[in-house]
Protein backbone atom coordinates (compact mmCIF):
# COMPACT_ATOMS: atom_id res chain seq x y z
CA UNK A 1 -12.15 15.29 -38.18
CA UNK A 2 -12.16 11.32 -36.66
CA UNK A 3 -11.93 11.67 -32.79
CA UNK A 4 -8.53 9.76 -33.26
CA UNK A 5 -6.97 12.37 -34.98
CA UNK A 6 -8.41 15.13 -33.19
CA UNK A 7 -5.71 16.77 -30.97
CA UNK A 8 -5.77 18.90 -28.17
CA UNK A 9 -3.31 21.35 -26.29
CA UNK A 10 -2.65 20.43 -23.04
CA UNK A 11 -0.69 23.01 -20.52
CA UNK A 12 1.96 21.13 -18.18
CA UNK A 13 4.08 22.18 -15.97
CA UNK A 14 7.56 22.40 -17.06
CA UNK A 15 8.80 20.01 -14.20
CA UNK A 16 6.32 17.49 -15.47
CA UNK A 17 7.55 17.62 -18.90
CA UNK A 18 11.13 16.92 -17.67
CA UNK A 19 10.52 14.31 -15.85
CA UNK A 20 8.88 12.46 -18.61
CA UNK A 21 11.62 13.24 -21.01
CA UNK A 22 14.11 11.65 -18.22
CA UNK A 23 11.61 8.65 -17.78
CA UNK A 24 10.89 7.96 -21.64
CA UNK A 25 14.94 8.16 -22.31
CA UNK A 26 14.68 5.36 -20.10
CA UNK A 27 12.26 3.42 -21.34
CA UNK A 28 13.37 3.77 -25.10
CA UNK A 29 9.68 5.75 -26.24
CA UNK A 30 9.49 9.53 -27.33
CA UNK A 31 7.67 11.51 -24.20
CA UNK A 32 4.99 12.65 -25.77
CA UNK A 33 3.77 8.57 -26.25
CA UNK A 34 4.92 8.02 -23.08
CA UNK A 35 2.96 10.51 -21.33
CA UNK A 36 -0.39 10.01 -23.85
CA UNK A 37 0.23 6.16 -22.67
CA UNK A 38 0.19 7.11 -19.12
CA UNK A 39 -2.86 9.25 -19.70
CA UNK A 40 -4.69 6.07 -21.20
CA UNK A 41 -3.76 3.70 -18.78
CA UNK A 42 -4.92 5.82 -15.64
CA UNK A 43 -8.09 6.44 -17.44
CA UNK A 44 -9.29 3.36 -18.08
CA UNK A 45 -8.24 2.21 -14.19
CA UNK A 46 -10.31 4.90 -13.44
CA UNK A 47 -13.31 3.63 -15.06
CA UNK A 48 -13.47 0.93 -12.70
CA UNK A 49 -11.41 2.23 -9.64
CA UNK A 50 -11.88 5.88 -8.85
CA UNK A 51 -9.47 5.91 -6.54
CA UNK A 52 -6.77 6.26 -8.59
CA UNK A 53 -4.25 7.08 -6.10
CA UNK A 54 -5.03 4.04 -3.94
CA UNK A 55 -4.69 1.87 -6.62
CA UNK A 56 -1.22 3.37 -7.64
CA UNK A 57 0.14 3.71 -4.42
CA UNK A 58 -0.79 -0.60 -3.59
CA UNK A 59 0.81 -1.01 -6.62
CA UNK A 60 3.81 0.82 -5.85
CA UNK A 61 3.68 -0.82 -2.62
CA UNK A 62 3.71 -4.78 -3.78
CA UNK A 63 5.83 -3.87 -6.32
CA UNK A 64 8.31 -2.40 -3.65
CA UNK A 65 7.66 -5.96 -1.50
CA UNK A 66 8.46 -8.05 -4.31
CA UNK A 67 11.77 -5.94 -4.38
CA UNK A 68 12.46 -7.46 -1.36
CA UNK A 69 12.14 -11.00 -2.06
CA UNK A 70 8.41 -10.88 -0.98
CA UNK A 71 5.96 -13.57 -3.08
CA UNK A 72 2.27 -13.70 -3.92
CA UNK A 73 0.72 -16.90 -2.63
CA UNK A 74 -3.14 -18.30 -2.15
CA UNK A 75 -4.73 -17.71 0.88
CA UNK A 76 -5.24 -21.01 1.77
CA UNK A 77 -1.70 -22.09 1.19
CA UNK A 78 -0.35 -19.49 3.34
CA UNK A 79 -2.74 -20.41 6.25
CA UNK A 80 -1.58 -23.68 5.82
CA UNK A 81 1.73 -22.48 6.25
CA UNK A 82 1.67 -20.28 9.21
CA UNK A 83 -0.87 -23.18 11.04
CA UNK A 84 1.58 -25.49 10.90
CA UNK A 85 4.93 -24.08 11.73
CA UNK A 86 6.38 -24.68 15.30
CA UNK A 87 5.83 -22.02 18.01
CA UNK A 88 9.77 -21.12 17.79
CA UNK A 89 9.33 -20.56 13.60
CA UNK A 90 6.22 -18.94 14.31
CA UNK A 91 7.75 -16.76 16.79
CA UNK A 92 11.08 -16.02 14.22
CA UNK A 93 8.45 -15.49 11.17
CA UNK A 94 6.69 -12.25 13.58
CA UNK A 95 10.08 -10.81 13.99
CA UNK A 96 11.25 -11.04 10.28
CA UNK A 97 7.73 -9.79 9.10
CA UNK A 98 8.67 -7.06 12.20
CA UNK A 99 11.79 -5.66 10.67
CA UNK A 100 10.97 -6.17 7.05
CA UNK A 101 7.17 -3.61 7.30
CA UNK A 102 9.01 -1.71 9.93
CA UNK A 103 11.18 -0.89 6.39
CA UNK A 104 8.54 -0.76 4.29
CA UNK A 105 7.01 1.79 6.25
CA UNK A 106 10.18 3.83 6.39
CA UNK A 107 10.28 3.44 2.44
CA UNK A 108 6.78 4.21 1.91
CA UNK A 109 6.97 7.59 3.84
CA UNK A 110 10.18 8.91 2.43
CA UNK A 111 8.50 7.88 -1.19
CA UNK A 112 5.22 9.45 -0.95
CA UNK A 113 5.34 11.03 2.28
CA UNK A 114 2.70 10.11 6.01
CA UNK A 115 -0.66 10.67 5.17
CA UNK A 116 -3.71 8.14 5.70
CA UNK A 117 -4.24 7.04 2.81
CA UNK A 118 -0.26 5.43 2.55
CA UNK A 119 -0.88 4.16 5.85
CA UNK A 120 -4.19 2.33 4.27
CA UNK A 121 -2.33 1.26 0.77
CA UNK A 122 0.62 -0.15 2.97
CA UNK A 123 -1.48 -2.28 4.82
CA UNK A 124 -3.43 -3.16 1.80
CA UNK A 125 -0.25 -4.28 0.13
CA UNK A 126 0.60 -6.60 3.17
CA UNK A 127 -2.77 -8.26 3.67
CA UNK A 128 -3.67 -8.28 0.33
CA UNK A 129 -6.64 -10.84 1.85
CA UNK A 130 -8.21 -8.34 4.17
CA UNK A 131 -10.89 -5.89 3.99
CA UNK A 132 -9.04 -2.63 5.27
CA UNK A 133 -11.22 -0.09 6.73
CA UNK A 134 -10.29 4.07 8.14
CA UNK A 135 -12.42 5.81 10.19
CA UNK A 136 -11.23 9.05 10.94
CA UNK A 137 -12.49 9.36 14.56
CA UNK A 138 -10.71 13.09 15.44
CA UNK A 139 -8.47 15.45 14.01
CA UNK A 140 -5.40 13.68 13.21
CA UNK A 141 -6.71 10.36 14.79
CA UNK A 142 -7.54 7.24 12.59
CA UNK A 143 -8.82 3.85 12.95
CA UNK A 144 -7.65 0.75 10.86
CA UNK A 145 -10.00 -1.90 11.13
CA UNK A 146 -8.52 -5.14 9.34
CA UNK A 147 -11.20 -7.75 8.58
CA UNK A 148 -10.36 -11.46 7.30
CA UNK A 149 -12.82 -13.65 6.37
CA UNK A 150 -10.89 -16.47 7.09
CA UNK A 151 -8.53 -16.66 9.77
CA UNK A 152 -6.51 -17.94 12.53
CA UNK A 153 -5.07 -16.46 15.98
CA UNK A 154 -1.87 -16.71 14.37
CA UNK A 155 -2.75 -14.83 11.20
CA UNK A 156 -4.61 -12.24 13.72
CA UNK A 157 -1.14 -12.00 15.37
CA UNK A 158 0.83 -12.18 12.36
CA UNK A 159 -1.16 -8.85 10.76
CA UNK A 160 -0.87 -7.20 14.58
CA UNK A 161 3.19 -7.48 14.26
CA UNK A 162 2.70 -5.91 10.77
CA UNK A 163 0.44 -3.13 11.92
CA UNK A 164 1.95 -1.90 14.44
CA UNK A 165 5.59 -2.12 12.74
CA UNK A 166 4.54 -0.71 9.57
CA UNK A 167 2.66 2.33 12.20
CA UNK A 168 6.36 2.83 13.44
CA UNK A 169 7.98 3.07 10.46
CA UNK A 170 5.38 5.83 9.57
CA UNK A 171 6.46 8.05 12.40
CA UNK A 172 3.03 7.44 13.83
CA UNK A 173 2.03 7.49 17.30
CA UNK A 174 -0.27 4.45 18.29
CA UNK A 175 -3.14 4.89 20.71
CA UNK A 176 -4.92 1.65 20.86
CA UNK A 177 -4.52 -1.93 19.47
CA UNK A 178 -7.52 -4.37 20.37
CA UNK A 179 -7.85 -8.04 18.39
CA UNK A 180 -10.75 -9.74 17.55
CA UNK A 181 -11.88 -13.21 16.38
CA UNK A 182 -11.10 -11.88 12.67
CA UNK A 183 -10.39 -8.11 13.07
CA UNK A 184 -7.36 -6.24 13.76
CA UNK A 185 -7.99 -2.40 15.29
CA UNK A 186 -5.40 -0.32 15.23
CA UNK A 187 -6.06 3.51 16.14
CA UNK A 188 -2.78 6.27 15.03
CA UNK A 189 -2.14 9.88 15.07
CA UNK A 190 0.86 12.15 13.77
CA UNK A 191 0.39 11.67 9.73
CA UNK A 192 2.08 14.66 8.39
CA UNK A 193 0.02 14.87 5.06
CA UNK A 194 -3.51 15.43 5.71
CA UNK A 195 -6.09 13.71 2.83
């Protein structure tokens, strides 16, 4: 038998099976496709990206920003941007990036709940640009470390706003903030979910 044909029997929960019946009405496929397609496409993520979760969850998240009128620019034009606005649009831009992760972080943990590794793909979604690092430095206690290559003080301040809104909006409890040339720290406790 060609391995194309071969089949095998799968056990799934009965929940599971629901949900992709409701999902595949939707989307106009028969479930069984539908969930053999989502079985594929994870798969071959996962050849490259073994975090699986992390991947899905930054989608989920830019796909969530876009939702609210959030767009995908280059780097450099967006430095560009925020080096040559006025102090006063400057100064308006941190309070609408403010309110709009303070949301996102609201959306993201009645979604898929406060654990780390949101906290991570949140930021990840924001700062698409920066190297996000966690260092779990206690029980309960982690530390962000956000690391652009190329940056400004305003970008620095720009991700701070972010960090510490999207923190906030995660019910989380923040111990320490400290800048650098071209790092953001950011240490939090009180994740619900543990990893």
């Amino acid at each position: 038998m060609s391995r194309e044909t071969r089949r095998r029997f799968v056990p799934l929960p009965e929940t599971l099976i629901e949900e992709a019946i409701k999902v595949s009405e939707r989307v106009g496929m028969p479930y069984l496709v539908l969930i053999e397609k989502i079985l594929e496409s994870n798969l071959s993520i996962m050849k490259y990206k073994p975090t699986i979760l992390k991947a899905l969850l930054v989608a989920d998240a830019i796909d969530d920003l876009r939702r609210l009128g959030a767009v995908l620019l280059p780097w450099s034009v967006v430095k560009s941007v925020l080096n040559s606005m006025s102090e006063e649009e400057f100064q308006a831009l941190i309070g609408e990036m403010g309110r709009v992760s303070l949301w996102f972080g609201e959306l993201s943990r009645v979604k898929h709940g406060s654990s780390p590794s949101m906290y991570e793909a949140a930021l990840s979604a924001f700062m698409s640009s920066a190297l996000v690092d966690v260092i779990q430095e206690g029980e309960n206690i982690y530390r962000y470390v956000v690391t652009f290559l190329d940056q400004s003080p305003r970008i620095i301040n720009l991700a701070e706003a972010i960090a510490i809104n999207l923190a906030k909006g995660f019910n989380l409890n923040i111990l320490d903030v400290k800048k650098g040339d071209n790092t953001l720290s950011i240490r939090v406790t009180g994740f619900f979910e543990k990893e």
